[in-house]
Every structure is written in C-alpha cells, then in structure tokens.
N, C-alpha and C. Protein backbone atom coordinates (compact mmCIF):
# COMPACT_ATOMS: atom_id res chain seq x y z
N UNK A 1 13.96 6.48 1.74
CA UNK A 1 12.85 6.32 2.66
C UNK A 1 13.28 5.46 3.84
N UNK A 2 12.16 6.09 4.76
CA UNK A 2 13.11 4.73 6.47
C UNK A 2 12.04 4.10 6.66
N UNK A 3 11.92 2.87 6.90
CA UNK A 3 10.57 1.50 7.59
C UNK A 3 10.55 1.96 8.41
N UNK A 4 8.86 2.32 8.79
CA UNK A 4 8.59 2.64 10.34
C UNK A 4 7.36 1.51 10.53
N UNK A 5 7.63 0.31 11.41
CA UNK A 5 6.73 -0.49 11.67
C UNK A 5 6.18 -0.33 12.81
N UNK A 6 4.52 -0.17 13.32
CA UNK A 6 3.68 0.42 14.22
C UNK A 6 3.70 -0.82 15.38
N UNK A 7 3.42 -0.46 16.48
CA UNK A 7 3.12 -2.19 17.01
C UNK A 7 2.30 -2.75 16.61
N UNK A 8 1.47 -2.63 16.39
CA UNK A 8 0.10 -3.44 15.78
C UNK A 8 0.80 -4.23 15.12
N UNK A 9 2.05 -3.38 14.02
CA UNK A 9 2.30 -5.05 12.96
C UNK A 9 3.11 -5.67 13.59
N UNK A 10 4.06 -4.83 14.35
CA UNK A 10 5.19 -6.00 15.40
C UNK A 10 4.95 -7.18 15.81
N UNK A 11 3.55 -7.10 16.78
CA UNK A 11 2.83 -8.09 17.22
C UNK A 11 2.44 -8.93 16.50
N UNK A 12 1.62 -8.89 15.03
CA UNK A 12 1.46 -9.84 13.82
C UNK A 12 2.46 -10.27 13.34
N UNK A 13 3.68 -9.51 13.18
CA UNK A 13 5.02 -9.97 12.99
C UNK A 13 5.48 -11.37 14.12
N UNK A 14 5.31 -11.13 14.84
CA UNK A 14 5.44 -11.91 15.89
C UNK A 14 4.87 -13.26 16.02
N UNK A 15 3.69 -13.49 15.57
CA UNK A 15 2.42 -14.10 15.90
C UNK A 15 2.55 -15.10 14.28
N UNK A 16 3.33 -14.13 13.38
CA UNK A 16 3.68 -15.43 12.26
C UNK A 16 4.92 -16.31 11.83
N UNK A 17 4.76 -17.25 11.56
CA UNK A 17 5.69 -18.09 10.88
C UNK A 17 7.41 -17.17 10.89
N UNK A 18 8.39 -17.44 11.70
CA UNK A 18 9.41 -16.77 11.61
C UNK A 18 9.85 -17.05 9.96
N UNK A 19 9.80 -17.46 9.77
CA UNK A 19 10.19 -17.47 7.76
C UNK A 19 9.87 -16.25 7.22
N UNK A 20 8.43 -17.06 7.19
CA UNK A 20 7.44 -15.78 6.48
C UNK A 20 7.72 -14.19 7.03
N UNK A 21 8.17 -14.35 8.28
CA UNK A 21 8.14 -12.75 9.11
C UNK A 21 9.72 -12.44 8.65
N UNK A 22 10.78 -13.08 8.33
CA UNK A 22 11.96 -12.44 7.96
C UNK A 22 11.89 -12.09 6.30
N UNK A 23 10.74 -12.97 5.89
CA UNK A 23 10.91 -12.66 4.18
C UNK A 23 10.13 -11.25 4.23
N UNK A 24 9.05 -11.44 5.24
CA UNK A 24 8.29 -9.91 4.72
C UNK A 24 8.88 -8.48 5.02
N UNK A 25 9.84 -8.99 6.18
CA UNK A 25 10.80 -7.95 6.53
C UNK A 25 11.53 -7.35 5.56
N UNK A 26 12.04 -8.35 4.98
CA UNK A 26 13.13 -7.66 3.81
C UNK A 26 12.43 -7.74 2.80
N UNK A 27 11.40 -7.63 1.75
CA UNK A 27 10.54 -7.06 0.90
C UNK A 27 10.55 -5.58 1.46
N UNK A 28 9.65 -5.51 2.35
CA UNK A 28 9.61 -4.37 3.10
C UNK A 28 10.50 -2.98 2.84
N UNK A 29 11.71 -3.71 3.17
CA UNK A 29 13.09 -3.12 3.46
C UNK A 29 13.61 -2.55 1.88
N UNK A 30 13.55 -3.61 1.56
CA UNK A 30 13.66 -3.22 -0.04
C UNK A 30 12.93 -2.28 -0.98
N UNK A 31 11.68 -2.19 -0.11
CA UNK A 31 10.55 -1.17 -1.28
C UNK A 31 11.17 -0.12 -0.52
N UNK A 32 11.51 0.19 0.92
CA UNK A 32 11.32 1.14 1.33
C UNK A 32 12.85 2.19 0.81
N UNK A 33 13.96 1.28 -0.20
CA UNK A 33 15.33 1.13 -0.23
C UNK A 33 14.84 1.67 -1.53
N UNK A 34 14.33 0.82 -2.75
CA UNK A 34 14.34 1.04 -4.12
C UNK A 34 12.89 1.46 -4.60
N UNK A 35 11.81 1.28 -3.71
CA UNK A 35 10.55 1.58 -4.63
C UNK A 35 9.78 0.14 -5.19
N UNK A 36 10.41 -0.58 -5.26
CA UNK A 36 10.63 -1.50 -6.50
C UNK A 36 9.99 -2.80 -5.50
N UNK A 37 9.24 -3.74 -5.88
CA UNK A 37 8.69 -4.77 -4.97
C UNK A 37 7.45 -5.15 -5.80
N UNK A 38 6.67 -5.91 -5.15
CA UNK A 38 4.88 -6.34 -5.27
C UNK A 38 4.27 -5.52 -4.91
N UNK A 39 3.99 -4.10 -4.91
CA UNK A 39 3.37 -3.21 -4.30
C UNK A 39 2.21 -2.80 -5.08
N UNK A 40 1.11 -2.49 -4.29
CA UNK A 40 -0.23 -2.17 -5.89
C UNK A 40 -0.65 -1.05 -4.72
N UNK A 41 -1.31 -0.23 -5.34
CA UNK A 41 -2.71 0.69 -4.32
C UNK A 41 -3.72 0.40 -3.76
N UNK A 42 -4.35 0.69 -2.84
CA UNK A 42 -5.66 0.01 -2.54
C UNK A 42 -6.60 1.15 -3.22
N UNK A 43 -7.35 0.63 -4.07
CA UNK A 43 -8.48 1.42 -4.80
C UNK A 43 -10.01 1.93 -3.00
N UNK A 44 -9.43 3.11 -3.97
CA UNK A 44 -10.91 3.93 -2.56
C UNK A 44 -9.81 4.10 -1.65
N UNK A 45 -8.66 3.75 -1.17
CA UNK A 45 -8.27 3.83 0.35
C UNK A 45 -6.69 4.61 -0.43
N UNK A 46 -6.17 5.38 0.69
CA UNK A 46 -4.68 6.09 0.80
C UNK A 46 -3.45 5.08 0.99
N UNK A 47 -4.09 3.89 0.89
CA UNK A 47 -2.64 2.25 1.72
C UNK A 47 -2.35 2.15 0.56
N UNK A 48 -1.47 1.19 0.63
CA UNK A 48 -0.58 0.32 -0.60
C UNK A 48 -0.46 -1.04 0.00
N UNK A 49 -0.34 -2.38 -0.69
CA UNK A 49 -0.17 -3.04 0.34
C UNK A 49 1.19 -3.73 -0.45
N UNK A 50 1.91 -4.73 -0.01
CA UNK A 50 2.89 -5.36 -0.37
C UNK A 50 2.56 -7.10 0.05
N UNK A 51 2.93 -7.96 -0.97
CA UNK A 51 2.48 -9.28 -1.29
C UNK A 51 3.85 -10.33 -0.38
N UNK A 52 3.78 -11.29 0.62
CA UNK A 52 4.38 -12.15 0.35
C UNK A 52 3.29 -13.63 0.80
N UNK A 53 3.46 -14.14 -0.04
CA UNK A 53 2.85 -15.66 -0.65
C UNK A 53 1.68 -15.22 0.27
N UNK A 54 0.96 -15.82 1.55
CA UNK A 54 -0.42 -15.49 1.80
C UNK A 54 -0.46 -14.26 2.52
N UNK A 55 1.11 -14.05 2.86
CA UNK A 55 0.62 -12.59 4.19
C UNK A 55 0.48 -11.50 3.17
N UNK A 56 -0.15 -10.46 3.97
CA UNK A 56 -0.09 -8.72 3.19
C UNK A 56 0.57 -7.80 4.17
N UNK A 57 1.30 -6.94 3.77
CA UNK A 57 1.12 -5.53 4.76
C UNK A 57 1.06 -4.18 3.88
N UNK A 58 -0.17 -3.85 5.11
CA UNK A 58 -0.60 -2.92 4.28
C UNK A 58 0.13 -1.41 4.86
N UNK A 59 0.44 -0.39 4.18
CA UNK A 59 1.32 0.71 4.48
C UNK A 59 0.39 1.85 3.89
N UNK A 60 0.78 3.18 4.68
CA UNK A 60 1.02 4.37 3.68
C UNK A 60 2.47 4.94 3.56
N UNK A 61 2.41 6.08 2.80
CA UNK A 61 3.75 6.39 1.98
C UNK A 61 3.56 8.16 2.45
N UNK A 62 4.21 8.38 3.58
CA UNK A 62 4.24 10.11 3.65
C UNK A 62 5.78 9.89 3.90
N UNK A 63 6.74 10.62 3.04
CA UNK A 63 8.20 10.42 3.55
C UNK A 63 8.73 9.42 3.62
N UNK A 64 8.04 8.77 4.58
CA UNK A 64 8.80 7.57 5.05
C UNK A 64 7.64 6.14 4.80
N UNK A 65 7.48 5.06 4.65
CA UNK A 65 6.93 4.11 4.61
C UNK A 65 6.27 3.27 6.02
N UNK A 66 5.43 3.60 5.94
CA UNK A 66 4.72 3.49 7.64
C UNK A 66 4.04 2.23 7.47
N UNK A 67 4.50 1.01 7.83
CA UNK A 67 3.58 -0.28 8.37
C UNK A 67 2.60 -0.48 9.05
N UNK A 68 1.16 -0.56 8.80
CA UNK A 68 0.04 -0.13 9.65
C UNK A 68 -0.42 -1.57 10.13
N UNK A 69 -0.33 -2.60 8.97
CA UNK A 69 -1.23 -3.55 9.46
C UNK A 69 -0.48 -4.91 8.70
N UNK A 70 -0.14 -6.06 8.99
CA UNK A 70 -0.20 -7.01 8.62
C UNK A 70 -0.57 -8.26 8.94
N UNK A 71 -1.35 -9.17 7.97
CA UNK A 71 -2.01 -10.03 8.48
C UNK A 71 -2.06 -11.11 7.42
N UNK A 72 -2.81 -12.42 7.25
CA UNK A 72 -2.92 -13.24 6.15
C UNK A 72 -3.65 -12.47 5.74
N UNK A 73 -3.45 -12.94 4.00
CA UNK A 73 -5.07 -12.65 3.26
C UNK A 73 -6.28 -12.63 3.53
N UNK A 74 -6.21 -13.40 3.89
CA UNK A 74 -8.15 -13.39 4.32
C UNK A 74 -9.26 -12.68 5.46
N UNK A 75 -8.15 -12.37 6.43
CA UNK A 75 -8.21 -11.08 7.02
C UNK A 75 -7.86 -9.92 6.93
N UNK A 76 -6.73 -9.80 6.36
CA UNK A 76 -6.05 -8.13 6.11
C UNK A 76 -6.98 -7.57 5.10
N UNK A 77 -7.65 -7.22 4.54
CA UNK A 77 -9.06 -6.62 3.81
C UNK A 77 -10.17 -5.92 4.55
N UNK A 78 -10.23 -6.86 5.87
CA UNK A 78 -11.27 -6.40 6.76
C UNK A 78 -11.82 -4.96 7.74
C-alpha cells in the first residue's frame, strides 16, 4: 500500500507538536507497509482511525491508505 496524505492533514500535521507529527508519520507509514499498528474501525462510518498518545488520524483504505483528517482527540470525532 502507498500513504496518500490530503492537505487538510498536512496542515494539522503542521500545526502539531513536531514530535508528535514525526511519530504519527511513521505509525502511518508502517500500517500502510505491514497492516499491523493501533488501527480499529469507526463503527457506522467507512474510516479507520490510527492512535498516537492524544492525536488520531483518521483514514480510508481503497488500495492505497488515504489520510483524511488528523487532529487531537477531542476534536477528531466531530
């Protein structure tokens, strides 16, 4: 599978903690490599999202692994 990140998350990428934005990168990278990560479904919705400590990003899965949205917890739900 290939990471395709949208701008929308670029910009949130951007806008967080460079730590946090290189760890979520390579989670990312890795599910999109092995499958294998923190990944759950979103019940009712077609996303998946992937966990690091408070951020989320949430994806779908056609082919390739498409980054739609990432944000902290407490907004990425909304």
């Amino acid at each position: 599978m290939q990471l395709i990140i949208t701008r929308t998350a670029e910009k949130a990428l951007r806008r967080m903690p460079g730590k946090d934005a290189a760890a979520l990168i390579e989670k990312l990278k890795g599910y999109a490599q092995t499958g294998q990560g923190d990944v759950k479904k979103l019940v009712g919705q077609p996303y998946y999202r992937l966990r690091h400590g408070d951020w989320r990003a949430i994806f779908e899965i056609e082919g390739d692994v498409i980054v739609i949205r990432i944000a902290h917890r407490r907004e990425v739900y909304e």
